[in-house]
Protein backbone atom coordinates (compact mmCIF):
# COMPACT_ATOMS: atom_id res chain seq x y z
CA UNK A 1 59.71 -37.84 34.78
CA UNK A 2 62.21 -35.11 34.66
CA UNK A 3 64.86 -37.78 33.12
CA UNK A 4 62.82 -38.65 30.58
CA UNK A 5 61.75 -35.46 29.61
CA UNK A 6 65.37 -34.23 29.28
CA UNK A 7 66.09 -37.12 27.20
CA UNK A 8 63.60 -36.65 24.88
CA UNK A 9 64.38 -32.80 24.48
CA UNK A 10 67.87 -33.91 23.24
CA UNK A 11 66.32 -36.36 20.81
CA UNK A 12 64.45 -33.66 19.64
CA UNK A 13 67.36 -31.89 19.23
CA UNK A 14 69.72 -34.09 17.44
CA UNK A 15 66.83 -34.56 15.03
CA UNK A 16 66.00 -31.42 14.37
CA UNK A 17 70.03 -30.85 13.51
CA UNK A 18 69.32 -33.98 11.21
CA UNK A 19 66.85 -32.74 9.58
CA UNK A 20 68.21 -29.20 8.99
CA UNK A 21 70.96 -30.94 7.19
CA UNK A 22 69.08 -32.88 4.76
CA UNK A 23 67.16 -29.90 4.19
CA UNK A 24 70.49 -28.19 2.97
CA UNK A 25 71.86 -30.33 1.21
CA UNK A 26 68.85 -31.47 -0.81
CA UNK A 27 67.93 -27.62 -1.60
CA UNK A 28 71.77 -26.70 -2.90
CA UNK A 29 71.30 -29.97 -5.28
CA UNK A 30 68.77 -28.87 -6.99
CA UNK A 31 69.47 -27.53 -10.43
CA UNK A 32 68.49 -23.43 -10.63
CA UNK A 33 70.36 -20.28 -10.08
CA UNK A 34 68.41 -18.41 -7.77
CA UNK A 35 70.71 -14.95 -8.46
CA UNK A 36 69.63 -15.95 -11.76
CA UNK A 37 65.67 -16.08 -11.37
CA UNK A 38 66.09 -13.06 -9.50
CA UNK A 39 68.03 -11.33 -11.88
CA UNK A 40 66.52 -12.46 -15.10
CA UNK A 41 68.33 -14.45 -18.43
CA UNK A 42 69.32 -10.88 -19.37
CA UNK A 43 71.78 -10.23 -16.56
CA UNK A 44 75.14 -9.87 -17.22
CA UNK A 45 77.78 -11.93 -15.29
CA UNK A 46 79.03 -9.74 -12.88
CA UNK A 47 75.55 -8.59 -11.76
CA UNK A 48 75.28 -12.64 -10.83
CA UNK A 49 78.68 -12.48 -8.86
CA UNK A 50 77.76 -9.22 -6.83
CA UNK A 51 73.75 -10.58 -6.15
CA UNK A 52 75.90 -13.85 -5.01
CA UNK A 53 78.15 -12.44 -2.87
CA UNK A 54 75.62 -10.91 -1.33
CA UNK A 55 73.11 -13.62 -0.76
CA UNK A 56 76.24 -15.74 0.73
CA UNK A 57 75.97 -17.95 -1.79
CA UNK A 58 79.42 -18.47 -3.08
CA UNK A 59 80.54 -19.64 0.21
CA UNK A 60 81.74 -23.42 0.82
CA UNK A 61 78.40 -25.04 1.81
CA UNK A 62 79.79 -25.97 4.60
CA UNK A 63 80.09 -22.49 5.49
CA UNK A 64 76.82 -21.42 4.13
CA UNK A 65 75.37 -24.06 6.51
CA UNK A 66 76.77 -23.38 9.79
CA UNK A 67 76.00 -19.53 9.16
CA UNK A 68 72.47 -20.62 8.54
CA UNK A 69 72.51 -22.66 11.67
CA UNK A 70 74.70 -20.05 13.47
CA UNK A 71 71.51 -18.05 13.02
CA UNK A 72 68.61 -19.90 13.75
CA UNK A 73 70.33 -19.96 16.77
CA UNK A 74 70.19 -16.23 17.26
CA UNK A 75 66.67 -16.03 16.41
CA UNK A 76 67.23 -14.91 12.77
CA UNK A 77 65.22 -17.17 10.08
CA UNK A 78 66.72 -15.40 7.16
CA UNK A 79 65.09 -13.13 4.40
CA UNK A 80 63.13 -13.53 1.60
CA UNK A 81 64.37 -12.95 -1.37
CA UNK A 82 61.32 -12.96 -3.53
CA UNK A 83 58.97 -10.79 -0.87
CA UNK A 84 62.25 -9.09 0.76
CA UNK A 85 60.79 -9.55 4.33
CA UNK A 86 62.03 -10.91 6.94
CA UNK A 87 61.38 -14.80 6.98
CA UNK A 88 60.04 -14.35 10.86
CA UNK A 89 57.42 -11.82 9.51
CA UNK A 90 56.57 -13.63 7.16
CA UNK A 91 56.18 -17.02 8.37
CA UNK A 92 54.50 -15.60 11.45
CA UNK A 93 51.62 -13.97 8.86
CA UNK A 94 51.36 -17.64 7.14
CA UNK A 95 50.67 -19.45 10.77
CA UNK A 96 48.02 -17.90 11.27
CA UNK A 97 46.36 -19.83 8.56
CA UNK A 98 47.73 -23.38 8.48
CA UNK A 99 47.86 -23.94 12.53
CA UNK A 100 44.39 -23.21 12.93
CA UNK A 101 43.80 -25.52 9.75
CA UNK A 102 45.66 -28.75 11.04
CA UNK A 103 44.04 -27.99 14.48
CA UNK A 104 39.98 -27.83 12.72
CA UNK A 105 41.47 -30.66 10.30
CA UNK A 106 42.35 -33.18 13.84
CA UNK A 107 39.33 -31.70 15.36
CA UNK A 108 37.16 -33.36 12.76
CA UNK A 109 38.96 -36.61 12.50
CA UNK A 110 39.07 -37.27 16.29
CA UNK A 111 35.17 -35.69 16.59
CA UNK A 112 33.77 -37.79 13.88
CA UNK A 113 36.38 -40.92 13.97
CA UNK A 114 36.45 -41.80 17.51
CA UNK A 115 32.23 -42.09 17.87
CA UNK A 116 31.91 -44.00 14.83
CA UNK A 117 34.94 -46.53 15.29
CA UNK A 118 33.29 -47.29 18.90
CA UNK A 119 29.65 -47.56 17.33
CA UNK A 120 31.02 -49.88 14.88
CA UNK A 121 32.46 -51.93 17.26
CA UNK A 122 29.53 -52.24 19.79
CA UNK A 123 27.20 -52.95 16.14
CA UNK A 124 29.82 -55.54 15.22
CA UNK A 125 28.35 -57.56 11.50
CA UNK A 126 25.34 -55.59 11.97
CA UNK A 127 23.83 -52.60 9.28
CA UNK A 128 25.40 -49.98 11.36
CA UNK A 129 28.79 -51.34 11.37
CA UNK A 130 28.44 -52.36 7.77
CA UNK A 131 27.71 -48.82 6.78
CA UNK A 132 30.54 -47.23 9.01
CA UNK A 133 32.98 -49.23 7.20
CA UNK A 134 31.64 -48.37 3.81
CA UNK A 135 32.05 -44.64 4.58
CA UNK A 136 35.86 -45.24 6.20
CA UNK A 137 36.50 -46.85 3.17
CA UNK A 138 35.37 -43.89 0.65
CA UNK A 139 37.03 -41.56 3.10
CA UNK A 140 40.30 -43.63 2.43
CA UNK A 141 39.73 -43.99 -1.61
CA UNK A 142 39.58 -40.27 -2.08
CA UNK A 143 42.47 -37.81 -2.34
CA UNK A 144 42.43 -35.01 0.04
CA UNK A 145 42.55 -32.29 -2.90
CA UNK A 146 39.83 -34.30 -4.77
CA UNK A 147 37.50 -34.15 -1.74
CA UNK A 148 38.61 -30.31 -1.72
CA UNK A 149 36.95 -29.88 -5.28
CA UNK A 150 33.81 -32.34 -4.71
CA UNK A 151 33.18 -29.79 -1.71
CA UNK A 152 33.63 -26.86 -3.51
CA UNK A 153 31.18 -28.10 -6.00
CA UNK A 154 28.68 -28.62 -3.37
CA UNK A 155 28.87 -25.98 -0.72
CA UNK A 156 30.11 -23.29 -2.85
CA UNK A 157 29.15 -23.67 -6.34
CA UNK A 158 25.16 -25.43 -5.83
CA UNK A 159 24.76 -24.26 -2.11
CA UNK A 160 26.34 -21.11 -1.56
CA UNK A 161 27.03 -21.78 1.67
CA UNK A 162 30.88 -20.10 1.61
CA UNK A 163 33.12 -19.06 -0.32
CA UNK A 164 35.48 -21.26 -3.12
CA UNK A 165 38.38 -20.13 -1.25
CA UNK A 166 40.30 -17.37 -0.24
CA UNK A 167 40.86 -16.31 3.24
CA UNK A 168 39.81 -13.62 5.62
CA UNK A 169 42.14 -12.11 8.31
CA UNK A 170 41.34 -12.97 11.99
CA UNK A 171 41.62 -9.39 12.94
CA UNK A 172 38.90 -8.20 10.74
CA UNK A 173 36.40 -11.18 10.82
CA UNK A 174 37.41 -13.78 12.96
CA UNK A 175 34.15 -15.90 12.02
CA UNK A 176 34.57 -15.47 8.51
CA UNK A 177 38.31 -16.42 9.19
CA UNK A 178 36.66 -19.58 10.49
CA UNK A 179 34.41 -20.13 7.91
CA UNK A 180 37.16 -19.85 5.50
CA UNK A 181 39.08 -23.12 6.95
CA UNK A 182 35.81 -25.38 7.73
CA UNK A 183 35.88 -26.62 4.02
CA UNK A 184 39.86 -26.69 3.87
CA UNK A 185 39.81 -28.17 7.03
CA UNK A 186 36.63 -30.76 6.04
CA UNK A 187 38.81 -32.20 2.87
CA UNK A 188 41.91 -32.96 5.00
CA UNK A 189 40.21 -34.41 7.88
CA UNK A 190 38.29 -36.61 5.94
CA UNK A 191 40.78 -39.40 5.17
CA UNK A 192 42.42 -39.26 9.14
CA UNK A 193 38.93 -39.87 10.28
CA UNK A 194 38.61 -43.06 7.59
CA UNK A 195 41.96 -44.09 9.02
CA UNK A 196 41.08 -43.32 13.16
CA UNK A 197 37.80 -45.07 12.40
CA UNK A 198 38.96 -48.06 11.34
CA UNK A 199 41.57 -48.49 13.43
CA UNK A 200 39.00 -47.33 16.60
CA UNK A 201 36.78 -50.01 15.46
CA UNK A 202 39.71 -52.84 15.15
CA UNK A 203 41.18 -51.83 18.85
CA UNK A 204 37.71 -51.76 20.45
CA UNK A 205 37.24 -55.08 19.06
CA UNK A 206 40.05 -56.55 20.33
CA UNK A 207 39.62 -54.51 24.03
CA UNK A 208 35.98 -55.93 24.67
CA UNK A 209 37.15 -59.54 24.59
CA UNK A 210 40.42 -58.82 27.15
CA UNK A 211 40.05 -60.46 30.51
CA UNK A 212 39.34 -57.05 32.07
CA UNK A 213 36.36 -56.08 30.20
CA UNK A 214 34.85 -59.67 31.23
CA UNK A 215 35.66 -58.88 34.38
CA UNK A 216 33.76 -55.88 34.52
CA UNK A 217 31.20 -57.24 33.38
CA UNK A 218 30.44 -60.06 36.00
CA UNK A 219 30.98 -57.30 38.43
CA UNK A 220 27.83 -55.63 37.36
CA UNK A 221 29.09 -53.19 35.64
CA UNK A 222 26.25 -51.28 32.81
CA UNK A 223 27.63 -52.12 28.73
CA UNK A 224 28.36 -48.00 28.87
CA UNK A 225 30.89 -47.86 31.64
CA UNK A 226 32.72 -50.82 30.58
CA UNK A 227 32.86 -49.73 26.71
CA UNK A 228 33.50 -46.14 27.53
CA UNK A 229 35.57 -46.40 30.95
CA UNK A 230 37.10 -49.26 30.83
CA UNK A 231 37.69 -50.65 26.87
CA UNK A 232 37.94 -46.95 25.70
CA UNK A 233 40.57 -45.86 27.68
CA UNK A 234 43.18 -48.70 26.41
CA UNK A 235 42.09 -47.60 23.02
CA UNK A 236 42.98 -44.55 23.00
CA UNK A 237 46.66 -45.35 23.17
CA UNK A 238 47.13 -47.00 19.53
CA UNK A 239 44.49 -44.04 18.06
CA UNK A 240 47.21 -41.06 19.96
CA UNK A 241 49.88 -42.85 18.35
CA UNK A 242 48.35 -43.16 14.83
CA UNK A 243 47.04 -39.21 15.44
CA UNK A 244 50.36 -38.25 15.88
CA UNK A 245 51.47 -39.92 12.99
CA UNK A 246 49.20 -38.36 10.53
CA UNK A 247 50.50 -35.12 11.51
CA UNK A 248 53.26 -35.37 9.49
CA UNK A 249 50.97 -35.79 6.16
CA UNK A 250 48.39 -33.32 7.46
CA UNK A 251 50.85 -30.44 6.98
CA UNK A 252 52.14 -31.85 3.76
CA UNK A 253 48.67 -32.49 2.42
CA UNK A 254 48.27 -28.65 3.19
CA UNK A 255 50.60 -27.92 0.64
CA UNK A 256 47.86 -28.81 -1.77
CA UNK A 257 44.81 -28.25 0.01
CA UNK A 258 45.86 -24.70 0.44
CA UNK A 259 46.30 -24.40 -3.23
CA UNK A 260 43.25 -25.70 -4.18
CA UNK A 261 41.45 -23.34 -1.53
CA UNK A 262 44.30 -20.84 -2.42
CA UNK A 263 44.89 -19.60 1.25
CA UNK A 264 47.80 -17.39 2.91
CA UNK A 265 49.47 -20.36 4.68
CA UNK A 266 52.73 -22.17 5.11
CA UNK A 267 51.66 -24.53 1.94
CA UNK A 268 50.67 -21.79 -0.61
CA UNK A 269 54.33 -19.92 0.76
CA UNK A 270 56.51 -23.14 0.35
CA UNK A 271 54.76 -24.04 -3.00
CA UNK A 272 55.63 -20.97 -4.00
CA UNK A 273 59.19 -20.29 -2.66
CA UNK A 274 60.18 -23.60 -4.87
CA UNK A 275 58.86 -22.09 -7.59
CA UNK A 276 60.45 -18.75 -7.25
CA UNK A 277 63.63 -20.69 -5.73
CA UNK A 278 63.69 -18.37 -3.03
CA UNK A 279 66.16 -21.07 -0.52
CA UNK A 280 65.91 -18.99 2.37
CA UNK A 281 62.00 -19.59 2.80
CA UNK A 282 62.13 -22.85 1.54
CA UNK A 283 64.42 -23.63 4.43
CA UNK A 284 62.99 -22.23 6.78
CA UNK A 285 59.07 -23.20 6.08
CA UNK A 286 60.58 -27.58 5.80
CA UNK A 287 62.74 -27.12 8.95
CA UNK A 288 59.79 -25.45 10.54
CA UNK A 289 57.43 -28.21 9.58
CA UNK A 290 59.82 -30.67 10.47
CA UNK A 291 60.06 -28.82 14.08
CA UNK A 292 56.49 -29.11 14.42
CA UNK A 293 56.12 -32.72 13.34
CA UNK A 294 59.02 -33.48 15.91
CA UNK A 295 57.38 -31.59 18.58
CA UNK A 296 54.18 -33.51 18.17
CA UNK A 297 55.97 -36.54 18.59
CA UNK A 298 57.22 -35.45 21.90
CA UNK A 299 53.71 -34.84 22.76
CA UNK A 300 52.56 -38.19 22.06
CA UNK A 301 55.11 -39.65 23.96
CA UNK A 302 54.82 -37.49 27.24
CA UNK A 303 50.41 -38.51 26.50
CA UNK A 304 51.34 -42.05 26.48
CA UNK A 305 52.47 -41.60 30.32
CA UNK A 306 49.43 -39.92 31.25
CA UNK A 307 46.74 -42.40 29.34
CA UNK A 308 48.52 -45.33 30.41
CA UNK A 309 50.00 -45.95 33.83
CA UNK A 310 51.46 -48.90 32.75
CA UNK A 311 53.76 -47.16 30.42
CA UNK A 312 54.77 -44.87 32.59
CA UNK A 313 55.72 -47.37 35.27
CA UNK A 314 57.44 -49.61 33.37
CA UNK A 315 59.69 -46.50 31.57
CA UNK A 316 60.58 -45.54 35.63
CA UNK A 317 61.78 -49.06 36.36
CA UNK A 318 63.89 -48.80 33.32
């Protein structure tokens, strides 16, 4: 176990350097002079060169990126040059929105997802599993940010239930923090519980006419503990995979969702920072995302070991 762990900590790694590189290089393509957006049209040249000089930026890339990585490694994200903070500050104050958003936004697609993909299943050609796969398939034909809106509309607008967006801090009101998210968090769960369910429903399917679920069914066994004990268990592999997956577009679907709910989070900052080409956030925000993403990943794949045996087995003879 200890093997494989170390060898997946040095994929990480080597992606993570990967990624920080396409990050760089993609950034320092892009047309815009950001002395020159910080500076205004009206700034006269040597103005430029001194805000430059200071910012690093007439360096070699190849300089400018190995100080960069030369201080990640020290600890030091960089500053902002459109908030002048300290990226660390910064980015810390933004997490506090969008982790607690992609955790309620996989809380709702594994909570509702799971129990309908199995109910389908069991219901198979009947009304139930008729109507299950109607709803997966609205939850797949509507955009995140349009679902945002329709919700809006409802619970905000006609209902009054909370707020059109907006957030409030955890310190001073941690449920009305909450209740800030739940509709944020509602319109990007939606489509991975369309996508879980479906794929819950398919995989049960498949599970309840295996060899072992036969088995454990001449054996006695009650239709709960061989659907939910036996069948569910082998499901759950594909679903953790999937769920992994769809982290990556959760956190780039908050990009919009926060905009449309116009919350304090990582989305709102990077939408903003590429606006304002302010490189030093936008950097640091993608290669923190992409850290995240990778991290999950390494999560799935230690889960995998513990859900299935089998996996782990046949990894140790390998």
């Amino acid at each position: 176990m200890a093997s494989y762990l170390l060898k997946r900590f040095l994929v990480l790694i080597a992606t993570l350097l990967l990624v920080s590189g396409v990050i760089f290089i993609v950034l320092h393509v892009i047309p815009g002079d950001p002395a020159q957006i910080i500076l205004g049209i009206q700034a006269t040249p040597e103005s430029l060169s001194e805000l430059r000089h200071k910012l690093g930026l007439d360096l070699p890339l190849t300089v400018q990126y190995l100080n960069w990585i030369g201080a990640l490694i020290r600890g030091d994200l960089g500053w902002s040059i459109t908030y002048d903070v300290s990226l660390r500050t910064l980015i810390t104050s933004r997490l506090q929105v969008t982790i607690p958003l992609a955790i309620l936004s996989i809380l709702f697609a594994v909570v509702f997802s799971i129990p309908l993909g199995v109910y389908a299943a069991i219901h198979r050609n009947q009304r139930g599993d008729y109507g299950v796969m109607i709803l997966s398939q609205i939850g797949l034909a509507i955009p995140a940010f349009w679902a945002g809106i329709l919700l809006i509309l409802l619970f905000a607008v006609h209902l009054q239930w909370f707020s059109a967006g907006g957030f409030k801090p955890w310190m001073e009101t941690p449920l009305g923090a909450l209740k800030s998210l739940l509709l944020p968090a509602l319109s990007l769960g939606l489509i991975r519980a369309a996508v879980l369910a479906r794929l819950t429903r398919s995989c049960m399917l498949e599970a309840l006419g295996e060899d072992y679920v036969r088995t454990a069914r001449s054996k006695g066994l009650t239709e709960k503990m061989v659907v939910y004990k036996h069948a569910l268990r082998n499901v759950l592999i594909p679903v953790v995979t999937i769920l992994g997956l769809q982290m990556g577009e959760l956190l780039a679907g908050a990009i919009v969702i926060e905009n449309v709910f116009h919350l304090p989070g990582l989305g709102r900052l990077v939408f903003l920072a590429i606006g304002q080409r302010d490189l030093p956030v936008v950097q640091g925000v993608s290669l923190l995302i992409a850290f995240l993403i990778v991290v999950v990943n390494f999560a799935v794949d230690v889960l995998y070991r513990i859900v299935d045996p089998r996996i782990r087995m046949g990894k140790e003879r390998g």
